[in-house]
Protein backbone atom coordinates (compact mmCIF):
# COMPACT_ATOMS: atom_id res chain seq x y z
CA UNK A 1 0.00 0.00 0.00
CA UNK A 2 2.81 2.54 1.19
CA UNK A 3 4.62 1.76 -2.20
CA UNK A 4 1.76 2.02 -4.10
CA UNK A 5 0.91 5.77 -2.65
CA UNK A 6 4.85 6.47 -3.49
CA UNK A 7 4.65 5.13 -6.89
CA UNK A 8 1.30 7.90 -7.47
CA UNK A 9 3.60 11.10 -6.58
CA UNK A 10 6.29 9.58 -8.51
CA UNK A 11 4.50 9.40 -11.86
CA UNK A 12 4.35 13.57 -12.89
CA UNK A 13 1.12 13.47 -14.41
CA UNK A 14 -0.60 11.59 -11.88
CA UNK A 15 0.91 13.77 -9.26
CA UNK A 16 -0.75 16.63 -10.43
CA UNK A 17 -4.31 15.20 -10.93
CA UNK A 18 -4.26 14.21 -7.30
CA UNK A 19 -3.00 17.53 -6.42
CA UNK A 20 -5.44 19.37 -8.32
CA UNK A 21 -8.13 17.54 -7.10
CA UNK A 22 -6.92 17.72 -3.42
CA UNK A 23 -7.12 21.53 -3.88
CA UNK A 24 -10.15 21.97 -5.53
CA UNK A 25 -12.01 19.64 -2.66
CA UNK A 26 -10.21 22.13 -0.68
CA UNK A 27 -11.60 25.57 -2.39
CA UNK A 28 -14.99 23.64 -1.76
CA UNK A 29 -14.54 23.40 2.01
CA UNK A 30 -13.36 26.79 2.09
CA UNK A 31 -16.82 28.03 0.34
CA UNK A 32 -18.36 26.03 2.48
CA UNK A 33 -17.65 28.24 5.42
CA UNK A 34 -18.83 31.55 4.05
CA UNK A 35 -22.38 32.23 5.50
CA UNK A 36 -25.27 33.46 2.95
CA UNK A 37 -25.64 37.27 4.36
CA UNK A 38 -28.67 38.58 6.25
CA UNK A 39 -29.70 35.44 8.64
CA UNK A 40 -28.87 34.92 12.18
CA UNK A 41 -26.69 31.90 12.62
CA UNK A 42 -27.93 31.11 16.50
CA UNK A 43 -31.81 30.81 15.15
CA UNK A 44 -30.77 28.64 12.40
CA UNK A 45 -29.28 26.50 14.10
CA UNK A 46 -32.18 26.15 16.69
CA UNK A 47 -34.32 25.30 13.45
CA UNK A 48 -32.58 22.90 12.18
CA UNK A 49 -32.13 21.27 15.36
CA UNK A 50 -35.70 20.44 14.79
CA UNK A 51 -35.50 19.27 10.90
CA UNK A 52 -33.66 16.00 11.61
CA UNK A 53 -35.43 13.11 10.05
CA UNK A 54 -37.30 15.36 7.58
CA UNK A 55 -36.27 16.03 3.28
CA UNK A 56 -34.47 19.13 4.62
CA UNK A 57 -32.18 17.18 6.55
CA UNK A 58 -31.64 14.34 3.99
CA UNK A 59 -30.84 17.39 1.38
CA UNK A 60 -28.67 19.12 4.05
CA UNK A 61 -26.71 15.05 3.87
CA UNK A 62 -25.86 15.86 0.41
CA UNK A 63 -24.62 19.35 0.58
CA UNK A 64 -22.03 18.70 3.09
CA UNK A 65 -24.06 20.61 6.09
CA UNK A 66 -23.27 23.81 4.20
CA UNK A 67 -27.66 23.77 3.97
CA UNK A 68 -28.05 23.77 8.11
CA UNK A 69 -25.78 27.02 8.03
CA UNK A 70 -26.74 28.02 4.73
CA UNK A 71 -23.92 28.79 3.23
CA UNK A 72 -23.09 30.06 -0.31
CA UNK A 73 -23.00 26.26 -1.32
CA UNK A 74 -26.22 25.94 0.65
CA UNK A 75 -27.89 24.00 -2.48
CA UNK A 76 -24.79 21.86 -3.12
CA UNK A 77 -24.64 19.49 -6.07
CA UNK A 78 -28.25 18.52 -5.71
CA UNK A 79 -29.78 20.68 -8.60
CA UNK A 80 -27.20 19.01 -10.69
CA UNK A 81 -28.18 15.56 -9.92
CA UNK A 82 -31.82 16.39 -10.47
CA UNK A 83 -30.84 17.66 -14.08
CA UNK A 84 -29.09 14.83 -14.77
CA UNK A 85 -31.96 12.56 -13.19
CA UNK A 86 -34.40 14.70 -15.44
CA UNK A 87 -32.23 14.25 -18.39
CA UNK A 88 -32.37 10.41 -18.18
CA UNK A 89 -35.79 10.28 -17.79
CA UNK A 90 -36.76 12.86 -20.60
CA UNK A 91 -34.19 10.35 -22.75
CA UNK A 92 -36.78 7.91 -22.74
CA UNK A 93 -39.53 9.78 -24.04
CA UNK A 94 -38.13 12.05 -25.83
CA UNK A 95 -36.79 10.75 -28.72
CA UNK A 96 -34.65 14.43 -30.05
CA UNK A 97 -32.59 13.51 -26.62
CA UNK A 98 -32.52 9.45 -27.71
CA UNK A 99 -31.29 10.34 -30.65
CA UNK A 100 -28.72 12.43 -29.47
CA UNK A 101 -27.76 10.02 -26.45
CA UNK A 102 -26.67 7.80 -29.68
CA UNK A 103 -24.29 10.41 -31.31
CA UNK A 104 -21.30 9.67 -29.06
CA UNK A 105 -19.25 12.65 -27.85
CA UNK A 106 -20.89 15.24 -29.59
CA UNK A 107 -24.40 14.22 -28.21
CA UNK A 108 -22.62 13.48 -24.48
CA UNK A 109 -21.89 17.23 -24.90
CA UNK A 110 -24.89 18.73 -26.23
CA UNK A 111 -26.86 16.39 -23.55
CA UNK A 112 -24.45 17.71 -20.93
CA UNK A 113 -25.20 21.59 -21.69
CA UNK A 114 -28.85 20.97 -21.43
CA UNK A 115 -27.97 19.35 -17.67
CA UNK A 116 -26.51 22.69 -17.28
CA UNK A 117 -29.27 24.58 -18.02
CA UNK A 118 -31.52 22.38 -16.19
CA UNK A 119 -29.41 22.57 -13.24
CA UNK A 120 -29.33 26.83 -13.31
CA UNK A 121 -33.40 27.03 -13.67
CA UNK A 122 -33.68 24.48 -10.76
CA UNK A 123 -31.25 26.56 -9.07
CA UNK A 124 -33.36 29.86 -9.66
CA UNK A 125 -36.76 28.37 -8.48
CA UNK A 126 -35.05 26.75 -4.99
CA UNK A 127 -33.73 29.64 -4.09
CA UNK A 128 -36.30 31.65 -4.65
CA UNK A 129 -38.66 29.37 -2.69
CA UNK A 130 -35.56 29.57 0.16
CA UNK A 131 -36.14 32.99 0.42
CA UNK A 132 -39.27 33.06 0.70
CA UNK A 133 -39.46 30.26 3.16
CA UNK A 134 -36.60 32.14 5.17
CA UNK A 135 -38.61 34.95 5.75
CA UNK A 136 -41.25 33.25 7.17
CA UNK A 137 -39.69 31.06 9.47
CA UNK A 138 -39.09 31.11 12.93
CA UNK A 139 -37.63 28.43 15.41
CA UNK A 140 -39.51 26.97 18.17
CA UNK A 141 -39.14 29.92 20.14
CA UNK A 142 -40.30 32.15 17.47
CA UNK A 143 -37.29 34.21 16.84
CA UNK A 144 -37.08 35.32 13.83
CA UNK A 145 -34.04 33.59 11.36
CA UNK A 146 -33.64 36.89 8.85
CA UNK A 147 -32.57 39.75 10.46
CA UNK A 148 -33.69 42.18 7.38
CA UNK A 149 -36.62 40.16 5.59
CA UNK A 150 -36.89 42.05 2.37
CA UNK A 151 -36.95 42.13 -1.33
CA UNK A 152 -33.25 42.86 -1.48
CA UNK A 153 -32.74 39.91 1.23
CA UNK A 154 -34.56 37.81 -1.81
CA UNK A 155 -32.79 38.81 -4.59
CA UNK A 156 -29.54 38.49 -2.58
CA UNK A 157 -30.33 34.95 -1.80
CA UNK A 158 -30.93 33.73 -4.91
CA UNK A 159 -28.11 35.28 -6.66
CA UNK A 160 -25.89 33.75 -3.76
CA UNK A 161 -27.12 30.05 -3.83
CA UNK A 162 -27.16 30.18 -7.43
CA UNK A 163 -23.81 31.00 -7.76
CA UNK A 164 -22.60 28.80 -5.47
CA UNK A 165 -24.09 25.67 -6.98
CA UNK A 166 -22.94 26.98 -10.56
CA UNK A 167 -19.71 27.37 -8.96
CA UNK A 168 -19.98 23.90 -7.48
CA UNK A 169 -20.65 22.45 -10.86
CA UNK A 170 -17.97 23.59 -12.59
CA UNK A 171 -15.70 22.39 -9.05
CA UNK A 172 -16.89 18.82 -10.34
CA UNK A 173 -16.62 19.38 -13.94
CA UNK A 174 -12.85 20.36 -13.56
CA UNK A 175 -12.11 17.61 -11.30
CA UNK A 176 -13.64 15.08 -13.49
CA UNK A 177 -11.61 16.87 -16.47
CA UNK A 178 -8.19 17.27 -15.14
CA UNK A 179 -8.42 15.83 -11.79
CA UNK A 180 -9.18 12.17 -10.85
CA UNK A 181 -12.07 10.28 -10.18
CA UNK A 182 -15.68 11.26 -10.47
CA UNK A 183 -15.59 15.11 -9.77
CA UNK A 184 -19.44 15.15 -8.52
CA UNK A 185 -19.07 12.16 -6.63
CA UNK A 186 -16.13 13.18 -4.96
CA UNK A 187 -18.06 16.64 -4.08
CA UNK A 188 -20.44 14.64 -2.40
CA UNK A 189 -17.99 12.05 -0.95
CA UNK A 190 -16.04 15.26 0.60
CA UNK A 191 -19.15 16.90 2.34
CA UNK A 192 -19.86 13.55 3.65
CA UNK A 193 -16.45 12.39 5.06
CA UNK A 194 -15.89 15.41 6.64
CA UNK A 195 -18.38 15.11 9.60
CA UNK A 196 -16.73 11.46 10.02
CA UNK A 197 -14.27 13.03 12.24
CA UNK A 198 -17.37 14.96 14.47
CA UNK A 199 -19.02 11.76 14.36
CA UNK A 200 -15.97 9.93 16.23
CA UNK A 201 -15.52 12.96 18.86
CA UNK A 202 -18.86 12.02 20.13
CA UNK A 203 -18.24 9.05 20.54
CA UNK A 204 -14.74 9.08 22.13
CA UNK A 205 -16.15 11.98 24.23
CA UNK A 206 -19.31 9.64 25.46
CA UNK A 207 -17.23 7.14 26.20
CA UNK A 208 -15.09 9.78 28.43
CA UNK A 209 -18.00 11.13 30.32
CA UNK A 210 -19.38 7.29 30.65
CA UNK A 211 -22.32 8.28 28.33
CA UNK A 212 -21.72 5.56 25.79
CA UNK A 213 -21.36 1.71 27.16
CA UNK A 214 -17.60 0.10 25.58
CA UNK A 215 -19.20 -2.30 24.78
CA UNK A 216 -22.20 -0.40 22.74
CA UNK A 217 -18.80 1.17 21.32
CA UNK A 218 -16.84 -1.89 20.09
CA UNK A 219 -20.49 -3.53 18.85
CA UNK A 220 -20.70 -0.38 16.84
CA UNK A 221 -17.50 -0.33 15.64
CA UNK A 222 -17.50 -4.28 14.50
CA UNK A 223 -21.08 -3.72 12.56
CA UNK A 224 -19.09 -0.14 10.74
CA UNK A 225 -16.45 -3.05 9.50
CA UNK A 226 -18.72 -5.42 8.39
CA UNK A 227 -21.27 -3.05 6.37
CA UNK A 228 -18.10 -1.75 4.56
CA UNK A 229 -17.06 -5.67 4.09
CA UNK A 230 -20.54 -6.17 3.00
CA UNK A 231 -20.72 -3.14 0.62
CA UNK A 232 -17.31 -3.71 -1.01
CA UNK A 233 -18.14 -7.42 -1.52
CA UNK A 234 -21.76 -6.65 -3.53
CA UNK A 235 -20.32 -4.03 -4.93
CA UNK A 236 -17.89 -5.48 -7.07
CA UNK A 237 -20.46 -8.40 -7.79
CA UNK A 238 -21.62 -9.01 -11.07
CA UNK A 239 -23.83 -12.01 -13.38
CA UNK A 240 -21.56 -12.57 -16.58
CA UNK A 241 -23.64 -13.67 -19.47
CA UNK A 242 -21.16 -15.63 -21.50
CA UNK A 243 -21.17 -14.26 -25.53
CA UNK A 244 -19.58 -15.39 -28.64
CA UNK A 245 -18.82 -13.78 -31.67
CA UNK A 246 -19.04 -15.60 -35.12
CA UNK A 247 -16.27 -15.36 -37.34
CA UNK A 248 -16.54 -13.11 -40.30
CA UNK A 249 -13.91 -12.92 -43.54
CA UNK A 250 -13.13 -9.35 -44.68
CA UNK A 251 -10.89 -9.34 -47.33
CA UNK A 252 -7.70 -11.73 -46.15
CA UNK A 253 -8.68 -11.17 -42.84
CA UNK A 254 -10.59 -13.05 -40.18
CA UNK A 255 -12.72 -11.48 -37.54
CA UNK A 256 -14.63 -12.78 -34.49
CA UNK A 257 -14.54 -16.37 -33.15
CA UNK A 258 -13.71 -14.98 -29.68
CA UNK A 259 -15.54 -15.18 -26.83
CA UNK A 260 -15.90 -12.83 -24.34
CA UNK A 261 -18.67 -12.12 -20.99
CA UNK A 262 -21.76 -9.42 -20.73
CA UNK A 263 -21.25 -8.31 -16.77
CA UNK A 264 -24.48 -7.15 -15.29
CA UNK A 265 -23.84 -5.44 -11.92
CA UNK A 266 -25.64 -6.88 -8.61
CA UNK A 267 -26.05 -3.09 -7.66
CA UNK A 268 -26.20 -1.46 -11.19
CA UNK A 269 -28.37 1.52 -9.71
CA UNK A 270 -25.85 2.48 -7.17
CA UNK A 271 -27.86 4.99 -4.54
CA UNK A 272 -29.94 6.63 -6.80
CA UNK A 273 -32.50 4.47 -5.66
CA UNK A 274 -32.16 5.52 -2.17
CA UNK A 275 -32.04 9.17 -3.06
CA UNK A 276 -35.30 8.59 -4.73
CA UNK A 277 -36.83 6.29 -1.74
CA UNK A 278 -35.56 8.73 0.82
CA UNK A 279 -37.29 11.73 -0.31
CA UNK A 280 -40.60 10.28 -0.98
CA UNK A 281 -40.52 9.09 2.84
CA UNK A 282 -39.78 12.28 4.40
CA UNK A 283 -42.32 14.08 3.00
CA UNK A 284 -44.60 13.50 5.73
CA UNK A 285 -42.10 14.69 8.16
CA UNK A 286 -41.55 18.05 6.16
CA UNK A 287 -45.24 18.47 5.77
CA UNK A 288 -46.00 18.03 9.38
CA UNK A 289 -43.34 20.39 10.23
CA UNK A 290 -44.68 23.45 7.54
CA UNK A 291 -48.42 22.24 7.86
CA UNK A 292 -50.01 21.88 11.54
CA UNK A 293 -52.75 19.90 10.64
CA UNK A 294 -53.83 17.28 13.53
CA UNK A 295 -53.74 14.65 10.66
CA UNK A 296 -51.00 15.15 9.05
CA UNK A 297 -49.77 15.30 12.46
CA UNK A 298 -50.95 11.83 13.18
CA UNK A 299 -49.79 10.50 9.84
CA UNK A 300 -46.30 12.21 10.16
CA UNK A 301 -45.84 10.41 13.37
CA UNK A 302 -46.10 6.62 11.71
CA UNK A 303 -43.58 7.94 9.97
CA UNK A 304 -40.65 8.38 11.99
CA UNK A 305 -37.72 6.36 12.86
CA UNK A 306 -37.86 3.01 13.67
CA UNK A 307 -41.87 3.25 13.11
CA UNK A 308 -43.57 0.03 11.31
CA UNK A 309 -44.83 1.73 8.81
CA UNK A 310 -41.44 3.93 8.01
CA UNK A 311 -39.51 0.63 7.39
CA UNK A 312 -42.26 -0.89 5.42
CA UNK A 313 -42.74 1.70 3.22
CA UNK A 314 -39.03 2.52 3.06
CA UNK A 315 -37.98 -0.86 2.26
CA UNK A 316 -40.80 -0.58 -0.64
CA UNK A 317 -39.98 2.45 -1.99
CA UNK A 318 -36.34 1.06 -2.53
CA UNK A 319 -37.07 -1.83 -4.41
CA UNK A 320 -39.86 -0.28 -6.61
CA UNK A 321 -37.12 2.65 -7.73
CA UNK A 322 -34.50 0.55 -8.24
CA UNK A 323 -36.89 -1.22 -10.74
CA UNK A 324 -37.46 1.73 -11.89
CA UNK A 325 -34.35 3.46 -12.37
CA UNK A 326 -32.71 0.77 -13.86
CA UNK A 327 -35.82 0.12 -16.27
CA UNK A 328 -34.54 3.50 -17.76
CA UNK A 329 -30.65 3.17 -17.88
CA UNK A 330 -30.77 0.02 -19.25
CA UNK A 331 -32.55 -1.33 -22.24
CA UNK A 332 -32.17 -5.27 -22.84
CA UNK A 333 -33.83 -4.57 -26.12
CA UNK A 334 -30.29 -2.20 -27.24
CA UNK A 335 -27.95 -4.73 -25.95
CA UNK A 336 -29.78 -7.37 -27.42
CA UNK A 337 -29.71 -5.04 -31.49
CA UNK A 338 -26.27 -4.15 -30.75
CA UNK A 339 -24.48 -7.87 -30.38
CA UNK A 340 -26.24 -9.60 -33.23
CA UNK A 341 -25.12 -6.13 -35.15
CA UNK A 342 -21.39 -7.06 -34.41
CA UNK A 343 -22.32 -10.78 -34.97
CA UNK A 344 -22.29 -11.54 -31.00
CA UNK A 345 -24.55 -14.43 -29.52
CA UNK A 346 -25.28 -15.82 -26.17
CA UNK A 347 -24.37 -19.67 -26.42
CA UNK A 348 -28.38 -21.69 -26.31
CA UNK A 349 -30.29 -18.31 -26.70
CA UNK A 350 -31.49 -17.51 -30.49
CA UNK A 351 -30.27 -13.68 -31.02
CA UNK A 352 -33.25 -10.82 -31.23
CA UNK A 353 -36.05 -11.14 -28.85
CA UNK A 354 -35.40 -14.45 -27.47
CA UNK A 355 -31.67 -13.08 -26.10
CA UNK A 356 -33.36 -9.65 -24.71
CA UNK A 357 -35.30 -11.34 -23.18
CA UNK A 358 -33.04 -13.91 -21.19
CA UNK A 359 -31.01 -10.92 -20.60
CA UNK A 360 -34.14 -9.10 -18.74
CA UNK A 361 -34.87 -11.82 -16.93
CA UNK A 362 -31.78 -12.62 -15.67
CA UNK A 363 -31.36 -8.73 -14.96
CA UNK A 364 -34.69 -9.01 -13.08
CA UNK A 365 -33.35 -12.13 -10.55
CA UNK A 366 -30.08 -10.23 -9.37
CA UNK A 367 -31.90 -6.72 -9.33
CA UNK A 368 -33.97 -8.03 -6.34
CA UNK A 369 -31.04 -9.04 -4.81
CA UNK A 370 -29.83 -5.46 -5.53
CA UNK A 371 -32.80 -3.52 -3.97
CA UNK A 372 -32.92 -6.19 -1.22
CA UNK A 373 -28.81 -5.19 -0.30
CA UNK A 374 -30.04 -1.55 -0.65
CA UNK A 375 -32.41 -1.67 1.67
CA UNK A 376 -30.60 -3.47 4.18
CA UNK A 377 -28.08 -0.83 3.73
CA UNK A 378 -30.06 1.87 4.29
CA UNK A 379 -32.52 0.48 7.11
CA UNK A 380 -29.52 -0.88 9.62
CA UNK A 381 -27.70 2.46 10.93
CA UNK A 382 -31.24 3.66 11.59
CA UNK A 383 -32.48 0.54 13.60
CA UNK A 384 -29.34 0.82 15.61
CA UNK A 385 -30.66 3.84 16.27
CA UNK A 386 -33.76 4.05 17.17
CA UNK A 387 -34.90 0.23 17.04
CA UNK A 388 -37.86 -1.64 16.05
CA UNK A 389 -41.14 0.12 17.47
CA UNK A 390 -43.30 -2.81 17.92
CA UNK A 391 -45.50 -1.32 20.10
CA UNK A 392 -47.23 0.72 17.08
CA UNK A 393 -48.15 -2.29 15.51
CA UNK A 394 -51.90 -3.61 16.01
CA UNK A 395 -53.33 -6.52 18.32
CA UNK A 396 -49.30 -8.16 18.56
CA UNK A 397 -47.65 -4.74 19.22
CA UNK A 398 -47.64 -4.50 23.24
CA UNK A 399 -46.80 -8.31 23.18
CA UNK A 400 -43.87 -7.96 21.21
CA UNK A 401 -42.43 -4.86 22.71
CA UNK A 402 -42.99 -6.73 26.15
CA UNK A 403 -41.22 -10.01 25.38
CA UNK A 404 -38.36 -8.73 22.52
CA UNK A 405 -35.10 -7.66 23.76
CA UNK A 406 -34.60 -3.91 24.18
CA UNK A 407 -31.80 -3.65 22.27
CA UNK A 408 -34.05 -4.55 19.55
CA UNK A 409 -37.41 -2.19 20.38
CA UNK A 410 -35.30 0.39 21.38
CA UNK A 411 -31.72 0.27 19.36
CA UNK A 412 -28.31 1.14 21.16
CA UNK A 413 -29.59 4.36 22.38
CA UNK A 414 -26.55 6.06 20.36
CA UNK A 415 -26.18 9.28 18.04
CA UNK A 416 -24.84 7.31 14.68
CA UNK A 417 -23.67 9.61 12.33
CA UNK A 418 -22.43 7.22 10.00
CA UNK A 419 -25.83 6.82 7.71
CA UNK A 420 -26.26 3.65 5.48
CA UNK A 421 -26.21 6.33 2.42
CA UNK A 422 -23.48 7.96 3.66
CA UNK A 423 -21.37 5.13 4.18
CA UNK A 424 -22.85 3.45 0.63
CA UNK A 425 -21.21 6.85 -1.11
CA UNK A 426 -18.26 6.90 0.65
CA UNK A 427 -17.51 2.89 -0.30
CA UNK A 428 -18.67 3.60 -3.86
CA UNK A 429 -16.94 6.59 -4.70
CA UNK A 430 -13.38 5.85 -3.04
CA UNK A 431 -13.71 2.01 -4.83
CA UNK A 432 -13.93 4.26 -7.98
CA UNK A 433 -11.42 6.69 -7.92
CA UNK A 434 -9.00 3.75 -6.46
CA UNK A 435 -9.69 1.82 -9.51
CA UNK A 436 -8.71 4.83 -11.60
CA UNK A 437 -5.41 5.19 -10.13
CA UNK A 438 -4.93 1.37 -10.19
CA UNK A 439 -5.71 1.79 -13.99
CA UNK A 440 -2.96 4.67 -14.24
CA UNK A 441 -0.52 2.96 -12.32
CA UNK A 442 -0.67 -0.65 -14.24
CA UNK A 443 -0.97 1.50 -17.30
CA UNK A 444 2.52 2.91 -16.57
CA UNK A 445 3.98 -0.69 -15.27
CA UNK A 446 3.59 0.27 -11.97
CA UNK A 447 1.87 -2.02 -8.94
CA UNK A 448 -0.91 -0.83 -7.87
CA UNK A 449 -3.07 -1.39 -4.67
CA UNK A 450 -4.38 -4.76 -5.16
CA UNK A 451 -1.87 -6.97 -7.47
CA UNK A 452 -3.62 -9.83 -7.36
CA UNK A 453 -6.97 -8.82 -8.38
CA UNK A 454 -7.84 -5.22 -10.06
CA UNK A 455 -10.47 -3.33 -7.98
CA UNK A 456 -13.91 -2.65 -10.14
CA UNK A 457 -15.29 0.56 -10.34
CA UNK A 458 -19.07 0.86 -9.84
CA UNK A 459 -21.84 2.93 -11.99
CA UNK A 460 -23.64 5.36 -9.14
C-alpha cells in the first residue's frame, strides 16, 4: 500500500491530478464556510435542530451541512443531480434527446449543456422558494431567522445560492476533467467524510464522560467493518452472461470467433435508488413540520424512525425505484440489437427477442437481490438507532415490545452519524477513484493497490 501511494507522486502526471483535485475539494470546504448574508446563525441552528429526520435534513446530507448554516453552497450538487436525473428520464420519451444520447461525444456534450441549463433554472426556483421560506420562518421559540426580511434579502439569496451551486458544478466538472475520479461524486464524498471526524468525537467523548457503554462502542465499531465488508463485496459483484462472436472474412482477414462475458452489476443503480426512496418518505415529516394539521400530524408520526410503517414503506420504496431506475438506464432490447449487429450471440439463446429477453430476466433475478442489499443498507444504521417500534403495531404490538429484547425495540440508544447512504457513497466513490489510479498505475507498469486482483469501479 505505502509503495503504491509512493509510486502515485512519482508518476508527474498523476501527481498533479491528485493535487489538483486535493485543492479543488479544498476551495470547496473553504466556500463552504462563508455564511449566505442577512440570517442569524444562532436561530438557524435552533431550526434545524428540529428538521432531523425530515427532506431538509436528507438534502442538508448531500450538501455537506453547508444547507443547516446556509452557506453560499447551501444548495450543493443537488440541482445538478436532479438535471441529470431529469435528463435520463426525458431520454426515454423524448426521442430528439434518444437520438442524441446515440451520437457519441458530440451528443454526451450537447446532452451535458442541457444538464446545465436544467441545473441553473432548478437553481433559480429553490432559491427563490428559500427565500421566501426564510422569511417566514421562525424556530420553536419564534425568533425570527432573517434579520432584514426584504426584497433585497430575496434577490440576494438567490443570486448567492445560485452561484454557489454553478460554482460547485464547474468544481466537479474540472475535477472530473483534469483531476481524478468522479468530480461530482467526490463533491459529495467530501461533504460527507468530513463530519466522520465529528461523528468519532462524540463518541470518544461519550465514552469519556461514561455516556456511551464500551461495549455499545466496540459492537458499533464491529457492525461499521462489516457493512463496509458487506458493501465492497456486492459491490464489485456481477452475473456474466457468457457471448460469442461468429467469425466473419473481410478481405484476407478473419474477424470474431472470440468469446468474451456481458457483466451485469448486482447493484447497477448504485444509490440513486435511495435518493429517490428517501425523499418520498420524508415528506410526511416536512409536511407536518410546515403544515399543523392534527392529521397530518398523526400521519407524520407513523412515519418516523424506527416506526412500522417507516420501514415498510421505506424498504418498498427502494425496491420499486431501483426497478425503476434501472428500467430506464438500461434497455435489454439495445444490448440485445447491438451484439447480433457485431455478430455476437449468447451460447443456447437464439439472437433478437429471445436473447433480450433472457437478458431481462436474468437482470430481473439479481436486481432483487440489488434492492434487497439496498435496503438493508439503508434500514440498519437507523435501527441501531432508534430500534424496532413494535409497540405501534396492532393486536401483537404491546406483546412484542414486552417479550423482545430492548436492544431490539429500542436500538443502542446512540447518536450514529455514519448513515447507510453515507457510508454506501463513501464505499462507492473511493472504490472508484481507487480503480482509476490502479488503472494509471498498471498503465505505466507500476503495482498498484491490489496486485492480485484489479479493484472494479461501480456505476452510481
Amino acid at each position: 500500500m505505502l509503495d503504491s501511494i509512493r509510486n502515485i507522486f512519482s508518476i508527474p502526471e498523476l501527481r498533479k491530478r491528485v493535487i489538483f483535485t486535493l485543492l479543488l475539494l479544498a476551495v470547496y470546504r473553504i466556500g463552504g464556510q462563508i455564511p449566505n448574508p442577512g440570517l442569524s446563525a444562532t436561530a438557524l441552528q435552533e431550526f434545524w435542530q428540529s428538521q432531523k429526520g425530515s427532506l431538509l435534513g436528507f438534502i442538508d446530507l448531500f450538501s455537506g451541512r453547508n444547507m443547516s448554516r446556509m452557506t453560499i453552497f447551501a444548495l450543493g450538487i443537488m440541482p445538478y443531480i436532479s438535471a441529470s436525473i431529469i435528463l435520463q428520464l426525458l431520454t426515454v420519451v423524448w426521442p430528439y434527446l434518444e437520438r442524441l444520447s446515440k451520437e457519441g461525444e458530440l451528443g454526451r456534450k450537447k446532452i451535458t449543456q442541457y444538464t446545465r441549463y436544467g441545473t441553473i433554472v432548478i437553481c433559480l426556483i429553490q432559491a427563490i422558494g428559500i427565500s421566501i421560506f426564510l422569511q417566514a420562518l421562525r424556530t420553536p421559540a419564534g425568533a425570527p431567522i432573517v434579520l432584514n426580511p426584504g426584497w433585497g434579502f430575496k434577490l440576494l439569496t438567490v443570486l448567492t445560492l445560485t452561484t454557489g451551486t454553478v460554482f460547485v458544478m464547474w468544481l466537479g466538472e474540472q475535477i472530473s476533467e483534469r483531476g481524478i475520479g468522479n468530480g461530482i461524486s467526490l463533491i459529495i464524498f467530501a461533504g460527507i467524510v468530513v463530519n466522520f471526524p465529528t461523528g468519532l468525537n462524540k463518541m470518544v467523548s461519550g465514552l469519556r464522560t461514561g455516556a456511551m457503554d464500551p461495549l455499545k462502542m466496540i459492537f458499533l465499531g464491529a457492525i461499521m467493518v462489516a457493512v463496509i465488508a458487506f458493501i465492497v463485496f456486492v459491490e464489485r459483484g456481477q452475473r456474466r452472461i457468457p457471448v460469442s462472436y461468429a467469425k466473419r472474412v473481410v478481405g484476407r482477414k478473419v474477424y470474431g470467433g472470440q468469446s468474451t462475458h456481458l457483466p451485469l452489476r448486482v447493484n447497477t443503480g448504485g444509490v440513486i435508488p435511495i435518493i429517490f426512496a428517501a425523499s418520498v418518505i420524508t415528506i410526511p415529516a416536512t409536511a407536518a413540520n410546515l403544515i399543523k394539521v392534527p392529521v397530518i400530524q398523526t400521519v407524520a408520526a407513523q412515519f418516523g424512525l424506527g416506526m412500522p410503517l417507516y420501514n415498510l414503506v421505506y424498504i418498498a420504496a427502494i425496491i420499486f425505484f431501483t426497478y425503476f431506475y434501472i428500467s430506464i438506464i438500461f434497455n435489454p432490447v439495445d444490448v440485445a440489437d447491438n451484439l447480433r449487429k457485431y455478430g455476437g450471440f449468447i451460447p443456447g439463446i437464439r439472437p433478437g427477442k429471445t436473447t433480450s429477453d433472457y437478458i431481462d430476466d436474468v437482470l430481473s433475478r439479481i436486481t432483487l437481490a440489488g434492492a434487497i442489499y439496498l435496503a438493508a443498507v439503508a434500514i440498519l444504521p437507523e435501527f441501531l438507532i432508534t430500534g424496532f417500534k413494535a409497540q405501534a403495531l396492532p393486536w401483537i404490538g404491546p406483546f412484542l415490545e414486552a417479550n423482545l429484547p430492548k436492544f431490539i425495540t429500542q436500538g443502542l440508544g446512540v447518536e450514529f452519524m455514519f448513515g447507510g447512504t453515507s457510508i454506501l457513497i463513501v464505499v462507492g466513490v473511493a472504490m472508484d477513484t481507487m480503480q482509476q489510479i490502479e488503472a494509471q498505475l498498471v498503465m505505466r507498469h507500476y503495482d498498484g493497490f491490489m496486485r492480485r486482483s484489479r479493484i472494479r469501479g461501480r456505476r452510481g
